[in-house]
PDB file of N, CA and C in Angstrom:
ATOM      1  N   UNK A   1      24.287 -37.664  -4.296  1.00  0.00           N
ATOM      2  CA  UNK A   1      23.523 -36.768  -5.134  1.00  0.00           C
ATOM      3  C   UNK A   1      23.432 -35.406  -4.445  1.00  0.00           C
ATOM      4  N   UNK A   2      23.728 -34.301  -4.958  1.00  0.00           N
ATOM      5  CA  UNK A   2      23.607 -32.882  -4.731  1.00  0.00           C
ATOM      6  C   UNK A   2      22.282 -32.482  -4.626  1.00  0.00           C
ATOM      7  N   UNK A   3      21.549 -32.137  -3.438  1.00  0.00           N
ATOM      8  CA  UNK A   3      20.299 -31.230  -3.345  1.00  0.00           C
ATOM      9  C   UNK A   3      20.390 -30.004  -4.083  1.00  0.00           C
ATOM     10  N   UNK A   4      19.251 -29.714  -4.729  1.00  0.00           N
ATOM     11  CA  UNK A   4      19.219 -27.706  -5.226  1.00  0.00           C
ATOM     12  C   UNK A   4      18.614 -27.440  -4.013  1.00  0.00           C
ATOM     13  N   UNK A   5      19.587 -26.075  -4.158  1.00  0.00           N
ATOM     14  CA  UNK A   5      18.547 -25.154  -3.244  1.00  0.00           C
ATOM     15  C   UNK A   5      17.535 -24.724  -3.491  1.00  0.00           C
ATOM     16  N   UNK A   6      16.567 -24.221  -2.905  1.00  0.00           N
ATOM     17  CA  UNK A   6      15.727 -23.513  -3.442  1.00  0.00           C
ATOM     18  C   UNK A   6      16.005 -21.942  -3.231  1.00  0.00           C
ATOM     19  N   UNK A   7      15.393 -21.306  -4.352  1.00  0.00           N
ATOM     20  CA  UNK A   7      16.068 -19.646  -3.925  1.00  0.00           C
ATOM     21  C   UNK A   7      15.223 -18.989  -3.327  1.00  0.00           C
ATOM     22  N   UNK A   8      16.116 -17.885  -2.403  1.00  0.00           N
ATOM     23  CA  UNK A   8      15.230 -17.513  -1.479  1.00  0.00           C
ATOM     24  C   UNK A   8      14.397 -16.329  -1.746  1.00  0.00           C
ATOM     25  N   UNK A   9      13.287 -16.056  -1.446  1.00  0.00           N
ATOM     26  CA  UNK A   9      12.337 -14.572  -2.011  1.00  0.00           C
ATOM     27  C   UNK A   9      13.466 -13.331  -1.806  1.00  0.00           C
ATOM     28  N   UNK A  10      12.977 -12.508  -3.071  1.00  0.00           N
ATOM     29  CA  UNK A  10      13.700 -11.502  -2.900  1.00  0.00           C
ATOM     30  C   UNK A  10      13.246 -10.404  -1.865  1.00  0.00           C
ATOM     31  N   UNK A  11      14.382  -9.938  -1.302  1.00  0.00           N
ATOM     32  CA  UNK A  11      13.676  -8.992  -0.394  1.00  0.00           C
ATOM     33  C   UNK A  11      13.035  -7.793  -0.523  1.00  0.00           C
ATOM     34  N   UNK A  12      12.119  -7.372  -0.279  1.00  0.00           N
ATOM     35  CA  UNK A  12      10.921  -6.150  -0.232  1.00  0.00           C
ATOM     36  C   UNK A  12       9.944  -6.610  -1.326  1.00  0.00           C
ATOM     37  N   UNK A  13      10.058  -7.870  -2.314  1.00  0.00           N
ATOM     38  CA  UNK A  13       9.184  -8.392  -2.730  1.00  0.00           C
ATOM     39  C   UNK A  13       7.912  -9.006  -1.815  1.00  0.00           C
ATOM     40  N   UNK A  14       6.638  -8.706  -2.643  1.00  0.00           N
ATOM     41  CA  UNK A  14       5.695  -9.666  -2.389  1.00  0.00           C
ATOM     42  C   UNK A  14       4.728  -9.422  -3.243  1.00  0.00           C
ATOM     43  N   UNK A  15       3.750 -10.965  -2.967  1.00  0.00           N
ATOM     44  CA  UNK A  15       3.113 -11.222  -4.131  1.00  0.00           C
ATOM     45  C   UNK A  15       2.125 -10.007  -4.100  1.00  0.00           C
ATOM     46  N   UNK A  16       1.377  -9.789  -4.925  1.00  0.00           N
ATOM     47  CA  UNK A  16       0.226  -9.006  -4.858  1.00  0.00           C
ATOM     48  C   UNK A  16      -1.095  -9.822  -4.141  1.00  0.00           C
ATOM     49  N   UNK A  17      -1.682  -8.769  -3.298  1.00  0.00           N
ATOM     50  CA  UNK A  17      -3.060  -8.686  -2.710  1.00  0.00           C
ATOM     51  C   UNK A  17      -4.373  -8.925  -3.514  1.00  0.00           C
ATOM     52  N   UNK A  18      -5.230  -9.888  -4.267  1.00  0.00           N
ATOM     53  CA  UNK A  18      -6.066 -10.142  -4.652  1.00  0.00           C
ATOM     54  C   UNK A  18      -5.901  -9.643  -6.182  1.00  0.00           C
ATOM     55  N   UNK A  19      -6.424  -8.419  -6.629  1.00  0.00           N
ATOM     56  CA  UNK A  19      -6.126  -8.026  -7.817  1.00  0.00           C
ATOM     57  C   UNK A  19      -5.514  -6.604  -7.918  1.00  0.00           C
ATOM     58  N   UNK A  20      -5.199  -6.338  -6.909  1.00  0.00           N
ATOM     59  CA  UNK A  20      -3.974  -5.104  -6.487  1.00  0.00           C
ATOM     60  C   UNK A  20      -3.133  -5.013  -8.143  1.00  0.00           C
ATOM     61  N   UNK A  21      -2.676  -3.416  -7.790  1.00  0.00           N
ATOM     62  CA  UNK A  21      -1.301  -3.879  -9.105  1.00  0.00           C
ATOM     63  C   UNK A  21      -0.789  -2.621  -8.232  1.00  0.00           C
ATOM     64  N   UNK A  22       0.767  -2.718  -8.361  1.00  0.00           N
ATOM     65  CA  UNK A  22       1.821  -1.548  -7.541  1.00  0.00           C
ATOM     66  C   UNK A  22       1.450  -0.305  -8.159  1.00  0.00           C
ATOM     67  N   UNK A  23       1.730   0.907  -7.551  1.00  0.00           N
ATOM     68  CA  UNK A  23       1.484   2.278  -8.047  1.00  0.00           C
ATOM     69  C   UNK A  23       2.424   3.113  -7.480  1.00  0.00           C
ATOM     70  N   UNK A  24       3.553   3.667  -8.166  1.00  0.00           N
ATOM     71  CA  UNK A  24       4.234   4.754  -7.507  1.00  0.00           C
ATOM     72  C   UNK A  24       3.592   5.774  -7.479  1.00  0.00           C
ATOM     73  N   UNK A  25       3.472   6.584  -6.081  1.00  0.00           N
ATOM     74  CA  UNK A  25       3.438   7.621  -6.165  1.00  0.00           C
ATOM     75  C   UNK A  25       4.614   9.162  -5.198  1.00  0.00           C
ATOM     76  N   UNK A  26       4.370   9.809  -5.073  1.00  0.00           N
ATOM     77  CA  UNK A  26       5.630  10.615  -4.367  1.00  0.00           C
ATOM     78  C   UNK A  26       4.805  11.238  -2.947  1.00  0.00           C
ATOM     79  N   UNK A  27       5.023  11.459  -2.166  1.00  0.00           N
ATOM     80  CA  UNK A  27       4.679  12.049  -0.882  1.00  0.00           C
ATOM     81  C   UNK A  27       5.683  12.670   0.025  1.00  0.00           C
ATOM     82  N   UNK A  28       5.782  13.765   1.246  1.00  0.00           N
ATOM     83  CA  UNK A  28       6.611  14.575   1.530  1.00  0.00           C
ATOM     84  C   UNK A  28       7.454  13.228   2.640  1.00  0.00           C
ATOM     85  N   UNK A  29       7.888  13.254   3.291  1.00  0.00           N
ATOM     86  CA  UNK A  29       8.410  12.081   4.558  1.00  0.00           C
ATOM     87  C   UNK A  29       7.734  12.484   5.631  1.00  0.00           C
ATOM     88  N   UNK A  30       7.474  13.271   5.457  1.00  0.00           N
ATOM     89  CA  UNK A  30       6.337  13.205   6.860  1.00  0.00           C
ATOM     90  C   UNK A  30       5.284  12.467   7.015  1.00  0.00           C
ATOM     91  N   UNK A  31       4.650  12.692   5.990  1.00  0.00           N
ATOM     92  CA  UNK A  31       3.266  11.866   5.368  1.00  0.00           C
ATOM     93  C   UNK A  31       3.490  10.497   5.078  1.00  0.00           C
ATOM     94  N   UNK A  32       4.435   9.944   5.012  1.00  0.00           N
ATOM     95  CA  UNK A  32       4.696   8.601   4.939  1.00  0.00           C
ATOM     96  C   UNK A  32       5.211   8.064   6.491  1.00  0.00           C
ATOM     97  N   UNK A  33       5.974   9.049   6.933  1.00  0.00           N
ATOM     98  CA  UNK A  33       6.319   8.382   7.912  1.00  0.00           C
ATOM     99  C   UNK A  33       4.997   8.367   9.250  1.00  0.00           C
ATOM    100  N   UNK A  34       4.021   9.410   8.952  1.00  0.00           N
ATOM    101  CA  UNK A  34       2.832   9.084   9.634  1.00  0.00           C
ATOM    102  C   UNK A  34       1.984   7.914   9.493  1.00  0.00           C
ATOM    103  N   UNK A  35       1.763   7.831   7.922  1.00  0.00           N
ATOM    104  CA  UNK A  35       1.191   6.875   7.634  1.00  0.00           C
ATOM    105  C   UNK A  35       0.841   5.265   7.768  1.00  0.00           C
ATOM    106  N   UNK A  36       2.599   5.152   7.706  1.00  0.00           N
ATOM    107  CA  UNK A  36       3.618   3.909   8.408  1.00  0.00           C
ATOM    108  C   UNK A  36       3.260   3.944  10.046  1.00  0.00           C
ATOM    109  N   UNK A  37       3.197   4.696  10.941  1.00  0.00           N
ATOM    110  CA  UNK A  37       2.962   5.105  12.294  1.00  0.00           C
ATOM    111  C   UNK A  37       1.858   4.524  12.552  1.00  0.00           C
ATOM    112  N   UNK A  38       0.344   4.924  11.803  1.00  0.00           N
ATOM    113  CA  UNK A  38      -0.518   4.712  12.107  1.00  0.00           C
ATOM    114  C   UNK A  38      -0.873   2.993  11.169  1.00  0.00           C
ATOM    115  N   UNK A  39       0.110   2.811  10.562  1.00  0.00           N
ATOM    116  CA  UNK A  39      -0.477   0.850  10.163  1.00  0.00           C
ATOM    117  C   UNK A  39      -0.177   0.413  11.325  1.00  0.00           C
ATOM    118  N   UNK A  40       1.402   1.122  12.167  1.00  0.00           N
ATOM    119  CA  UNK A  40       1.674   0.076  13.276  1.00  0.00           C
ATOM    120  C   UNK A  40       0.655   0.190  14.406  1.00  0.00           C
ATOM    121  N   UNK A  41       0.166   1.310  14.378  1.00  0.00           N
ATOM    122  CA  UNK A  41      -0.503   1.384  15.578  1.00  0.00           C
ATOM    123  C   UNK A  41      -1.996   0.758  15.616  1.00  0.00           C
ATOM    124  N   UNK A  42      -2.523   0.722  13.820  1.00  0.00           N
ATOM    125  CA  UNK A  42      -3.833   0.088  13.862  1.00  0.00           C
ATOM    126  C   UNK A  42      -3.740  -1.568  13.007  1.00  0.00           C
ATOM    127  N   UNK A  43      -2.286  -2.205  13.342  1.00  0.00           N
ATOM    128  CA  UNK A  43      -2.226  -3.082  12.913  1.00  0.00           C
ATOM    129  C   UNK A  43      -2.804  -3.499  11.713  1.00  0.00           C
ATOM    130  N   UNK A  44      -2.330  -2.580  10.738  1.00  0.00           N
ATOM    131  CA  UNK A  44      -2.912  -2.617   8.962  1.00  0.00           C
ATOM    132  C   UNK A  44      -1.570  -2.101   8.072  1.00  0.00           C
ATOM    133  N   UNK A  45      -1.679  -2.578   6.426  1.00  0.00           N
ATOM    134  CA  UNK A  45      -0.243  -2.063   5.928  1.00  0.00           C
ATOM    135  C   UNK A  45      -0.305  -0.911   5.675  1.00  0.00           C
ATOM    136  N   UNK A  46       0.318  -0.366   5.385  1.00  0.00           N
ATOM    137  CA  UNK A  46       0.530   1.165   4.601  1.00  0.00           C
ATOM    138  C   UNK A  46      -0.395   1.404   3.250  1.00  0.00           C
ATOM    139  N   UNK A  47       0.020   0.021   2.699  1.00  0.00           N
ATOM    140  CA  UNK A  47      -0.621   0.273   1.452  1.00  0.00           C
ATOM    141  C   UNK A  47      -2.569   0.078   1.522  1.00  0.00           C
ATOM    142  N   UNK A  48      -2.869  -0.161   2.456  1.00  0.00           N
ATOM    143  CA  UNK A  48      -4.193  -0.334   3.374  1.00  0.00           C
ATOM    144  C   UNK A  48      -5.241   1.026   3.266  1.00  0.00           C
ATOM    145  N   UNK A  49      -4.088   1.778   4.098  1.00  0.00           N
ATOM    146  CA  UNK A  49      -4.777   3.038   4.938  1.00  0.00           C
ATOM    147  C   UNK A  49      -4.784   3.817   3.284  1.00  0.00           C
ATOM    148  N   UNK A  50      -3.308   3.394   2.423  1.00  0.00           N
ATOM    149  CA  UNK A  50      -3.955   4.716   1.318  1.00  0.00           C
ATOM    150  C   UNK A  50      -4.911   4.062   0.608  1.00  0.00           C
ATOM    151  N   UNK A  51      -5.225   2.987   0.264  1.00  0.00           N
ATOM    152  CA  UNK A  51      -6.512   2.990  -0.669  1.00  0.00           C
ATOM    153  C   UNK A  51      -7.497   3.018  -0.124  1.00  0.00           C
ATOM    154  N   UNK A  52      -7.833   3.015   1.425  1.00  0.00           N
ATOM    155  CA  UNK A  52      -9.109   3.495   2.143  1.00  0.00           C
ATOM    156  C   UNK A  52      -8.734   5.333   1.662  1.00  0.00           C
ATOM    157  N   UNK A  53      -7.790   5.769   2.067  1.00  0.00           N
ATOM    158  CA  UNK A  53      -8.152   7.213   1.824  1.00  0.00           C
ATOM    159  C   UNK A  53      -8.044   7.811   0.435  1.00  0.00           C
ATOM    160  N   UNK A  54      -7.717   6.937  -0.447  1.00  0.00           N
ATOM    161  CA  UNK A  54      -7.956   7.181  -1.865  1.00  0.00           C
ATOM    162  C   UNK A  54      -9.410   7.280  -2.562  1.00  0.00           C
ATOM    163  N   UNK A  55      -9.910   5.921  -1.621  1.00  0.00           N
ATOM    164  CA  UNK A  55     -11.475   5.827  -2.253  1.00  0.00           C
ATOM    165  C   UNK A  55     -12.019   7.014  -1.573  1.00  0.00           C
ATOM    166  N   UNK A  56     -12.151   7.591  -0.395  1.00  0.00           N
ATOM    167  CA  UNK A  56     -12.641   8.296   0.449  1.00  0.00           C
ATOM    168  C   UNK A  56     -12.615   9.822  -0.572  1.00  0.00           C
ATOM    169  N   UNK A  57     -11.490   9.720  -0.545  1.00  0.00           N
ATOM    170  CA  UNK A  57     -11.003  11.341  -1.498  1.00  0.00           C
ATOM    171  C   UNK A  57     -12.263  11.031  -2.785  1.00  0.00           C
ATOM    172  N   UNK A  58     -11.907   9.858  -3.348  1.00  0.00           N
ATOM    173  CA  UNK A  58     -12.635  10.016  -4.857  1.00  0.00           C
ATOM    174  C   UNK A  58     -13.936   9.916  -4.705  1.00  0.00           C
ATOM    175  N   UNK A  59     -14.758   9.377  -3.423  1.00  0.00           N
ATOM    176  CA  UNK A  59     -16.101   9.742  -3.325  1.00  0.00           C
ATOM    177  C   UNK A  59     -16.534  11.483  -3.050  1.00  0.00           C
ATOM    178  N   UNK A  60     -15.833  11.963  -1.990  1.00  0.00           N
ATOM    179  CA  UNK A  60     -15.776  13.196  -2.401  1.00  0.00           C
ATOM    180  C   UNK A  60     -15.626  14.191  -3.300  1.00  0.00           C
ATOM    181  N   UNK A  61     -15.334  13.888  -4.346  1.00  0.00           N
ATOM    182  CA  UNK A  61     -15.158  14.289  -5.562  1.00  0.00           C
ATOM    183  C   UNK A  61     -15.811  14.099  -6.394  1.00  0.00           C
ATOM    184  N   UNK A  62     -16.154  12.853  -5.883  1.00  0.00           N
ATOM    185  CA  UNK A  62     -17.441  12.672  -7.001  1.00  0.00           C
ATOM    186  C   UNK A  62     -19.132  13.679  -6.624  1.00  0.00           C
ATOM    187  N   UNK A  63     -18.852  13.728  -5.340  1.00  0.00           N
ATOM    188  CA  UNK A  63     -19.716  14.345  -4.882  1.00  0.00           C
ATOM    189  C   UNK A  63     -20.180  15.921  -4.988  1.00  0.00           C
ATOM    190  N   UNK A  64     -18.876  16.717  -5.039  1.00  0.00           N
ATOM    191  CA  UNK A  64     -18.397  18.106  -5.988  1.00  0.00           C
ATOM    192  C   UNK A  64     -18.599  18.390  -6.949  1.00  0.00           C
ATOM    193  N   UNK A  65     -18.250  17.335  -7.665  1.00  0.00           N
ATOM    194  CA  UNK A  65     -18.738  17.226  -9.703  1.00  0.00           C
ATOM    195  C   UNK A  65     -19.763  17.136  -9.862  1.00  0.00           C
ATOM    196  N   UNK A  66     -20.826  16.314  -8.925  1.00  0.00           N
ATOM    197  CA  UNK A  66     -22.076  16.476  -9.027  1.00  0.00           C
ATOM    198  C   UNK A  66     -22.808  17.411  -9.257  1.00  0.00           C
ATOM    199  N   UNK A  67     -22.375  18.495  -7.721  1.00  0.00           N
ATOM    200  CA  UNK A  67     -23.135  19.682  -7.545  1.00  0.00           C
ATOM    201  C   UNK A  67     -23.193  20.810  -8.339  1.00  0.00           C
TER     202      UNK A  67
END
């Protein structure tokens, strides 16, 4: 009898993070390649550091609109 394989994950796939959903956005290569720099260095992903500094930005903003 012939085993199936099982197939293997595609690569640069992965599942999503809790209730995450993907978001393109565009940035210069610098800014990414810092960004990437500092997950390795604070052992966190990329996609980590921007939604800490996403929320950060949009509390500030919210804080502007206020005033």
């Amino acid at each position: 009898m012939v085993e199936k394989r099982k197939a293997a994950p595609k690569r640069g796939r992965r599942s999503p993070v809790g209730d995450r959903r993907q978001f393109l956005t565009m940035m210069s290569p610098s800014v990414i390649k810092a960004v990437k720099q500092a997950g390795l260095e604070d052992d966190r992903p990329a996609w980590d550091i921007m939604e800490e500094a996403a929320k950060q930005w949009l509390e500030r903003r919210k804080g502007k609109r206020s005033e």
